[in-house]
Protein backbone atom coordinates (compact mmCIF):
# COMPACT_ATOMS: atom_id res chain seq x y z
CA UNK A 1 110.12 66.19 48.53
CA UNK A 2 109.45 66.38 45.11
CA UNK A 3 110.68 69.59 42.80
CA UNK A 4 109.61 70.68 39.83
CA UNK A 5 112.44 70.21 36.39
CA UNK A 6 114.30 72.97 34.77
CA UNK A 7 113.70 71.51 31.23
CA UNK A 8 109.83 71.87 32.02
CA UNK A 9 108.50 74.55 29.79
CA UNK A 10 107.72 77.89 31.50
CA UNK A 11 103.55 77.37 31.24
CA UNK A 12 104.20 74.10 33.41
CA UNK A 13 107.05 74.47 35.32
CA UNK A 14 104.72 77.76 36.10
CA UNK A 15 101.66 75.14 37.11
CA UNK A 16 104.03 72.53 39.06
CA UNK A 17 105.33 75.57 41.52
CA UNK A 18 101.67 76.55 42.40
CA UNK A 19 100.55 73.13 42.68
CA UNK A 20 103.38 72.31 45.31
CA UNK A 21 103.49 68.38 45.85
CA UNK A 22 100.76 67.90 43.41
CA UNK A 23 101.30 65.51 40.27
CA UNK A 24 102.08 67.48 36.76
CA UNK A 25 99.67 65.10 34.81
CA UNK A 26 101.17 63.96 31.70
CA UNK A 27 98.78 63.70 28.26
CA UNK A 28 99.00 61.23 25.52
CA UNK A 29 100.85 62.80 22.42
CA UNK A 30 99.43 61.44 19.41
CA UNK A 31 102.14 62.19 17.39
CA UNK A 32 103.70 59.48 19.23
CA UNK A 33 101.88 56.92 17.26
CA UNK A 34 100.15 53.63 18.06
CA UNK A 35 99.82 50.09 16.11
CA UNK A 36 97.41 47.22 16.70
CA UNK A 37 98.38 45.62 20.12
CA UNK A 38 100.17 49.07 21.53
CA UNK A 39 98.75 52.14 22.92
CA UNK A 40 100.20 55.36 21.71
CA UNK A 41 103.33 56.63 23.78
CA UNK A 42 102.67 59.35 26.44
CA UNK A 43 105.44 62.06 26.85
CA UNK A 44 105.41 63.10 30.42
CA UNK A 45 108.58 65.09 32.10
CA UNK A 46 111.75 63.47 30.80
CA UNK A 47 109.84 60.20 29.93
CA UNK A 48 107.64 57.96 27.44
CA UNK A 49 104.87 55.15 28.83
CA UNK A 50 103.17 52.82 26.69
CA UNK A 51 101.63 49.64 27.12
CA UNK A 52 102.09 46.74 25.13
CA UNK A 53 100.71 43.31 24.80
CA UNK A 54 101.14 39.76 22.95
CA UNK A 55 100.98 35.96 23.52
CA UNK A 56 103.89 34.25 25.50
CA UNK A 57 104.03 31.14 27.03
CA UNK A 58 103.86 30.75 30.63
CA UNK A 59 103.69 27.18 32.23
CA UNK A 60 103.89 25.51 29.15
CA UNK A 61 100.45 27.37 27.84
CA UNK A 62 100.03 30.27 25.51
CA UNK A 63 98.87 33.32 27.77
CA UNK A 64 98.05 37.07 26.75
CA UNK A 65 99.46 39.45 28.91
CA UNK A 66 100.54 43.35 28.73
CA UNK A 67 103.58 45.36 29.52
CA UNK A 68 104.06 48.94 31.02
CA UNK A 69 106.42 50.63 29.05
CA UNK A 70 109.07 53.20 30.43
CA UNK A 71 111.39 54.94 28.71
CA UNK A 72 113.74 57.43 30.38
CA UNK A 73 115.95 60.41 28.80
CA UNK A 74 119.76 60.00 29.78
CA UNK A 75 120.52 60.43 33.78
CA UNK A 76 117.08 59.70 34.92
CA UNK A 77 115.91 57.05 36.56
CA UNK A 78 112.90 55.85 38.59
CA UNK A 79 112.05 53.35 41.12
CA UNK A 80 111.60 49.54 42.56
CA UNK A 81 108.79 48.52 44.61
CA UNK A 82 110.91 49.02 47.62
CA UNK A 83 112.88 52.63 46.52
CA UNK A 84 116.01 52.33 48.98
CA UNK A 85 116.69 55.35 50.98
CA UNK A 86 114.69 57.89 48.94
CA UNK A 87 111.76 58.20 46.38
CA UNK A 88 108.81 56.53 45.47
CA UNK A 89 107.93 53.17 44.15
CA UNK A 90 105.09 52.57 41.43
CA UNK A 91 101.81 52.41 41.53
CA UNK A 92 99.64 50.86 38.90
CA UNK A 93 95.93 51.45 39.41
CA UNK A 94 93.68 49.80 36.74
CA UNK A 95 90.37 50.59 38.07
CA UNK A 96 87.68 51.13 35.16
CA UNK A 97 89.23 48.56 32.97
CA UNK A 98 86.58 46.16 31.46
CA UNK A 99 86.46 42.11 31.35
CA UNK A 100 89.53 42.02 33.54
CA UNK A 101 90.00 40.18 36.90
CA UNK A 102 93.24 40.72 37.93
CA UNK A 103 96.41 42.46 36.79
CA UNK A 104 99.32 41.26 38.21
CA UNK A 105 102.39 43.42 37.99
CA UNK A 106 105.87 41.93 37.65
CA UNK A 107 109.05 43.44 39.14
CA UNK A 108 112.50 43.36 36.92
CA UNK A 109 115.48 42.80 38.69
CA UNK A 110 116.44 46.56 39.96
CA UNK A 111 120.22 47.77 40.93
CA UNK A 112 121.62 50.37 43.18
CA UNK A 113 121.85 54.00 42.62
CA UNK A 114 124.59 56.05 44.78
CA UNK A 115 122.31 59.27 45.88
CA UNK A 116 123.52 62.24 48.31
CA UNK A 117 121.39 60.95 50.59
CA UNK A 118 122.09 57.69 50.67
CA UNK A 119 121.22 54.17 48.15
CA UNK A 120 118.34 53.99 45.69
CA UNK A 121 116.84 50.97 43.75
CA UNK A 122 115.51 51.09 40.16
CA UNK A 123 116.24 50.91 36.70
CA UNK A 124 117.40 53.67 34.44
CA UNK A 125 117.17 53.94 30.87
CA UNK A 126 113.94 51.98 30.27
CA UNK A 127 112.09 49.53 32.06
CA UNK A 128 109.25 46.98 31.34
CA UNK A 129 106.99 46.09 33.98
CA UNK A 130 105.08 42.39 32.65
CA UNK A 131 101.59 42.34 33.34
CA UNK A 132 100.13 39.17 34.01
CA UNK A 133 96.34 39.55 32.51
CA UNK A 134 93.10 37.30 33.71
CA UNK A 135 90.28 38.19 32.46
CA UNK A 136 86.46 38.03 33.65
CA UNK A 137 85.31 36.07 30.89
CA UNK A 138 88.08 33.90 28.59
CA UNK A 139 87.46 34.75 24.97
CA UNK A 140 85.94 38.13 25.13
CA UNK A 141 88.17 41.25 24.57
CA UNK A 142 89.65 43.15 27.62
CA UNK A 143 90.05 46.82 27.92
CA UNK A 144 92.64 47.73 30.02
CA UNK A 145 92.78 51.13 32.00
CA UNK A 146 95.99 52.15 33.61
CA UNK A 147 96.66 55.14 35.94
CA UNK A 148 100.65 55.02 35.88
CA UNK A 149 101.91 56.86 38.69
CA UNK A 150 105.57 56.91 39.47
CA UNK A 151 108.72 58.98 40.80
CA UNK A 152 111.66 60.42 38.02
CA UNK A 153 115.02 61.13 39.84
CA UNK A 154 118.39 63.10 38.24
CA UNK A 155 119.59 66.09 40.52
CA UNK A 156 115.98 66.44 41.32
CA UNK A 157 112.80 64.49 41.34
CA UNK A 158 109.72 64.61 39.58
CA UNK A 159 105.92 62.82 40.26
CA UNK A 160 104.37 61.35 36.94
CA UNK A 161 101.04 60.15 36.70
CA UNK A 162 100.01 58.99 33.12
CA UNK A 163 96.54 57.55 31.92
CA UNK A 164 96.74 54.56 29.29
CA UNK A 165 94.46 52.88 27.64
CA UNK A 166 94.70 49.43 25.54
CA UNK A 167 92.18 46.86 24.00
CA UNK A 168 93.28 43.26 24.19
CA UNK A 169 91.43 40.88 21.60
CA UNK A 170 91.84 37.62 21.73
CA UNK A 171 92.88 37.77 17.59
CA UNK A 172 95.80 40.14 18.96
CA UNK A 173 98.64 37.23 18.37
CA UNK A 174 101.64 37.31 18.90
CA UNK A 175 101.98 40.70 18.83
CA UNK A 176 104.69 42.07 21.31
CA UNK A 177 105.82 38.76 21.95
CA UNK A 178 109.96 39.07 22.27
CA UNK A 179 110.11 42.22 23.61
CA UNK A 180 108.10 41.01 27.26
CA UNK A 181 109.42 37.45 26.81
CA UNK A 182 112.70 39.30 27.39
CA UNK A 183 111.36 41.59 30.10
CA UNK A 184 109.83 38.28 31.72
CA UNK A 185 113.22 37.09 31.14
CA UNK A 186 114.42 39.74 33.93
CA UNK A 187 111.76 39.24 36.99
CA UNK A 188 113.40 37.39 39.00
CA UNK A 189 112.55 33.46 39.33
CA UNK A 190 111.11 32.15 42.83
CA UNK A 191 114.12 30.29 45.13
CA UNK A 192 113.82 26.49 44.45
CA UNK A 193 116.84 23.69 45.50
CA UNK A 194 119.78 24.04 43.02
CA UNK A 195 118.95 26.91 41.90
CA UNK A 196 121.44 29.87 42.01
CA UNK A 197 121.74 32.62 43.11
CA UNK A 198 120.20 31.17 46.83
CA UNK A 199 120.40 32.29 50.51
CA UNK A 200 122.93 30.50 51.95
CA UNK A 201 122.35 31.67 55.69
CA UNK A 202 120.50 34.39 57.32
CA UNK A 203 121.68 36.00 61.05
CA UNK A 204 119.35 37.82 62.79
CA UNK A 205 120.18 40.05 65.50
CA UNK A 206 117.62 42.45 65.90
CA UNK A 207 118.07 42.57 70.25
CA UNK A 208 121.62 43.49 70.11
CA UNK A 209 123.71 46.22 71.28
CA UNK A 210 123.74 46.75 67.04
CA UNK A 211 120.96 45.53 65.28
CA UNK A 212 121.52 44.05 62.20
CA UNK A 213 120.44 40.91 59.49
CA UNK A 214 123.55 39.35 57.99
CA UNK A 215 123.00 37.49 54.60
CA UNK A 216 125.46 35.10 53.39
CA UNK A 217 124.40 34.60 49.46
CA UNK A 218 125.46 31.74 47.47
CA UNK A 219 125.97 33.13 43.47
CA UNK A 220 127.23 30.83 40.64
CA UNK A 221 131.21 31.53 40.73
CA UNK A 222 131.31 33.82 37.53
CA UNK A 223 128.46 35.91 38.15
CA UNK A 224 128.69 39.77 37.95
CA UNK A 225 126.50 42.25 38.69
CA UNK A 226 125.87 40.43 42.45
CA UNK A 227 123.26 42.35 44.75
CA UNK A 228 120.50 41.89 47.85
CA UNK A 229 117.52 43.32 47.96
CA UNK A 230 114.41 43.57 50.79
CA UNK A 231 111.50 44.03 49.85
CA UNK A 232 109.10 44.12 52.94
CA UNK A 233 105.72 45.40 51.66
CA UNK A 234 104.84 48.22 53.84
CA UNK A 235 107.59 47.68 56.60
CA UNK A 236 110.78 50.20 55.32
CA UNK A 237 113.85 47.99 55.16
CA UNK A 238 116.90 49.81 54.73
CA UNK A 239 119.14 48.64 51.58
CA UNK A 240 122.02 46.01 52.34
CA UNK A 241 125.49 46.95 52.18
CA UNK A 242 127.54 44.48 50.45
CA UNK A 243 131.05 43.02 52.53
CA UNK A 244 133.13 43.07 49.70
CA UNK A 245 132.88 41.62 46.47
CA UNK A 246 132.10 38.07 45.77
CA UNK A 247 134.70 35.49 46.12
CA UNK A 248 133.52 31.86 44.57
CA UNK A 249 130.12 33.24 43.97
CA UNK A 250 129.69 33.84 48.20
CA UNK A 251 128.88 37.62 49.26
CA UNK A 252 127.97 38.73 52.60
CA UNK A 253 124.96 41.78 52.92
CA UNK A 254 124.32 43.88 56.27
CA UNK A 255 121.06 45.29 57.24
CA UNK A 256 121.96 47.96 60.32
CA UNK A 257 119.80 49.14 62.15
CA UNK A 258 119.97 52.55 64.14
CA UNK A 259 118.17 52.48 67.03
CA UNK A 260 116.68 49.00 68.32
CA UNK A 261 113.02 51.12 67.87
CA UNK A 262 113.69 50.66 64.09
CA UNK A 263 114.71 46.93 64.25
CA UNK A 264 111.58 45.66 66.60
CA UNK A 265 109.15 47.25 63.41
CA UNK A 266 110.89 44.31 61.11
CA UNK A 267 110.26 41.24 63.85
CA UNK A 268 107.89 39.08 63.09
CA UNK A 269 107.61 40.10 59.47
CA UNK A 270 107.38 38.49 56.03
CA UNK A 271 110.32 39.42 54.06
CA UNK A 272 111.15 38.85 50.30
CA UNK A 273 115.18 38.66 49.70
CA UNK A 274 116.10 39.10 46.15
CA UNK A 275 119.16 38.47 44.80
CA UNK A 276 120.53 39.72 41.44
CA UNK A 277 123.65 38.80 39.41
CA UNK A 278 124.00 38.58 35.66
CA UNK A 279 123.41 34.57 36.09
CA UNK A 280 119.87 35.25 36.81
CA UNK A 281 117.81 36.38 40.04
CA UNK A 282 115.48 34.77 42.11
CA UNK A 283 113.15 35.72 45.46
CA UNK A 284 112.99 34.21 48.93
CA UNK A 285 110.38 34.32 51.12
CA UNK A 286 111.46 35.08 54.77
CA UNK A 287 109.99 35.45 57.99
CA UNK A 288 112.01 37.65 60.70
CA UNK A 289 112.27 35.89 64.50
């Protein structure tokens, strides 16, 4: 359940109490500041959002696309699309945006928080979530609405929802180029043969007196930083507990289950594995028996 923060000024913290589980909308701060390409920042509780855009090349042809823009105070931290044991992931809703047929969200590789109540996955510090941008009618500017809505954990935990708005012309350029080549740089890559980090084997047994999915992953032998990740869409999937640490780039991750009731809701379901190490990441598509 969310709370409201101490450092929230006495007029809002005030508003947050009485509105219970309600969102404390953030508004954009124009002292913030905005250039060509860039929407101003929006303070909201213990946070910044902007978005960004610029011309990268993706498949070997320039493409425009935008970036959502997160930056965190110290000790905070928000969430993955699958949160772990606790919180929220984030929702991006860009209804009312104009000339724009599909906005595809990107994922950066997340790690693991240690909470009271168990594991949490997300990124602290700042985040960049790449925006993949088709638009209605190639050539014609695209204005791009954003409803930002996502969970801010420390002690406590705070909703955010923040409105952003950006016009992308097609005489942008370049614009903010680097800085989302190197958060495309961080979404992890799809699996493909020779490519590490892989799945080396996956164990399935969800009928058992303990039910559980054992993955063996295959890393490249130096690799730090070595995690598994489920993401399974609307189907919880509790976070895997590493066997160790990696020994010649193999690790072993349990899924338990606790009661066979939970492990029947994952049969039959399409799973994505992720794996993470400094090395790079990549996904998996998998299907439960």
């Amino acid at each position: 359940m969310f709370a409201s923060s101490r450092q929230l000024d006495r007029a809002a913290l005030s508003l947050c109490l009485a509105l219970g589980a309600l969102l404390c909308i953030a508004l954009p701060d124009s002292s913030l500041g905005a250039t060509s390409g860039e929407s101003a920042w929006t303070a909201s509780n213990n946070s910044k959002v902007r978005l960004v855009s610029g011309t990268v090349t993706i498949d070997g042809k320039p493409s425009m696309i935008a970036g959502v823009q997160l930056r965190m105070e110290p000790g905070w931290k928000t969430y993955w699309r699958n949160p772990g044991d606790s919180g929220v992931p984030p929702s991006f809703d860009f209804k009312g945006s104009t000339n724009l047929k599909q906005a595809e969200v990107l994922f950066p590789a997340p790690h693991r928080f240690a909470e009271a109540d168990g594991t949490a996955i997300g990124y602290d510090d700042e985040v960049i979530f790449p925006v993949k941008i088709t638009p209605e009618k190639e050539g014609d500017a695209i204005e791009l609405k954003l409803t930002f809505e996502y969970g801010l954990c420390k002690d406590i935990c705070i909703p955010n929802e923040v409105s952003l708005d950006l016009m992308l012309a097609p005489s942008t350029g370049k614009g903010d180029a680097m800085l989302l080549e190197s958060a495309l740089a961080l979404v992890p890559k799809p699996a493909a043969p020779g490519v590490l980090p892989t799945v080396g084997a996956v164990t399935v047994s969800l009928d058992a007196a303990k039910p559980e999915i054992v993955i063996d992953a295959v890393f490249a032998p130096d690799a730090r930083g070595t995690d598994v990740f489920i993401d399974g869409g609307e189907t919880f999937v509790a976070v895997p507990r590493p066997q160790g640490p990696a020994a010649d780039g193999k690790q072993r991750f349990i899924v338990s289950f606790t009661t066979s009731a939970e492990a029947a809701v994952v049969k039959a379901k399409s799973l994505t594995l992720t794996l993470v190490s400094d090395r790079g990441s990549t996904e998996t598509a998998w299907t439960t028996n």
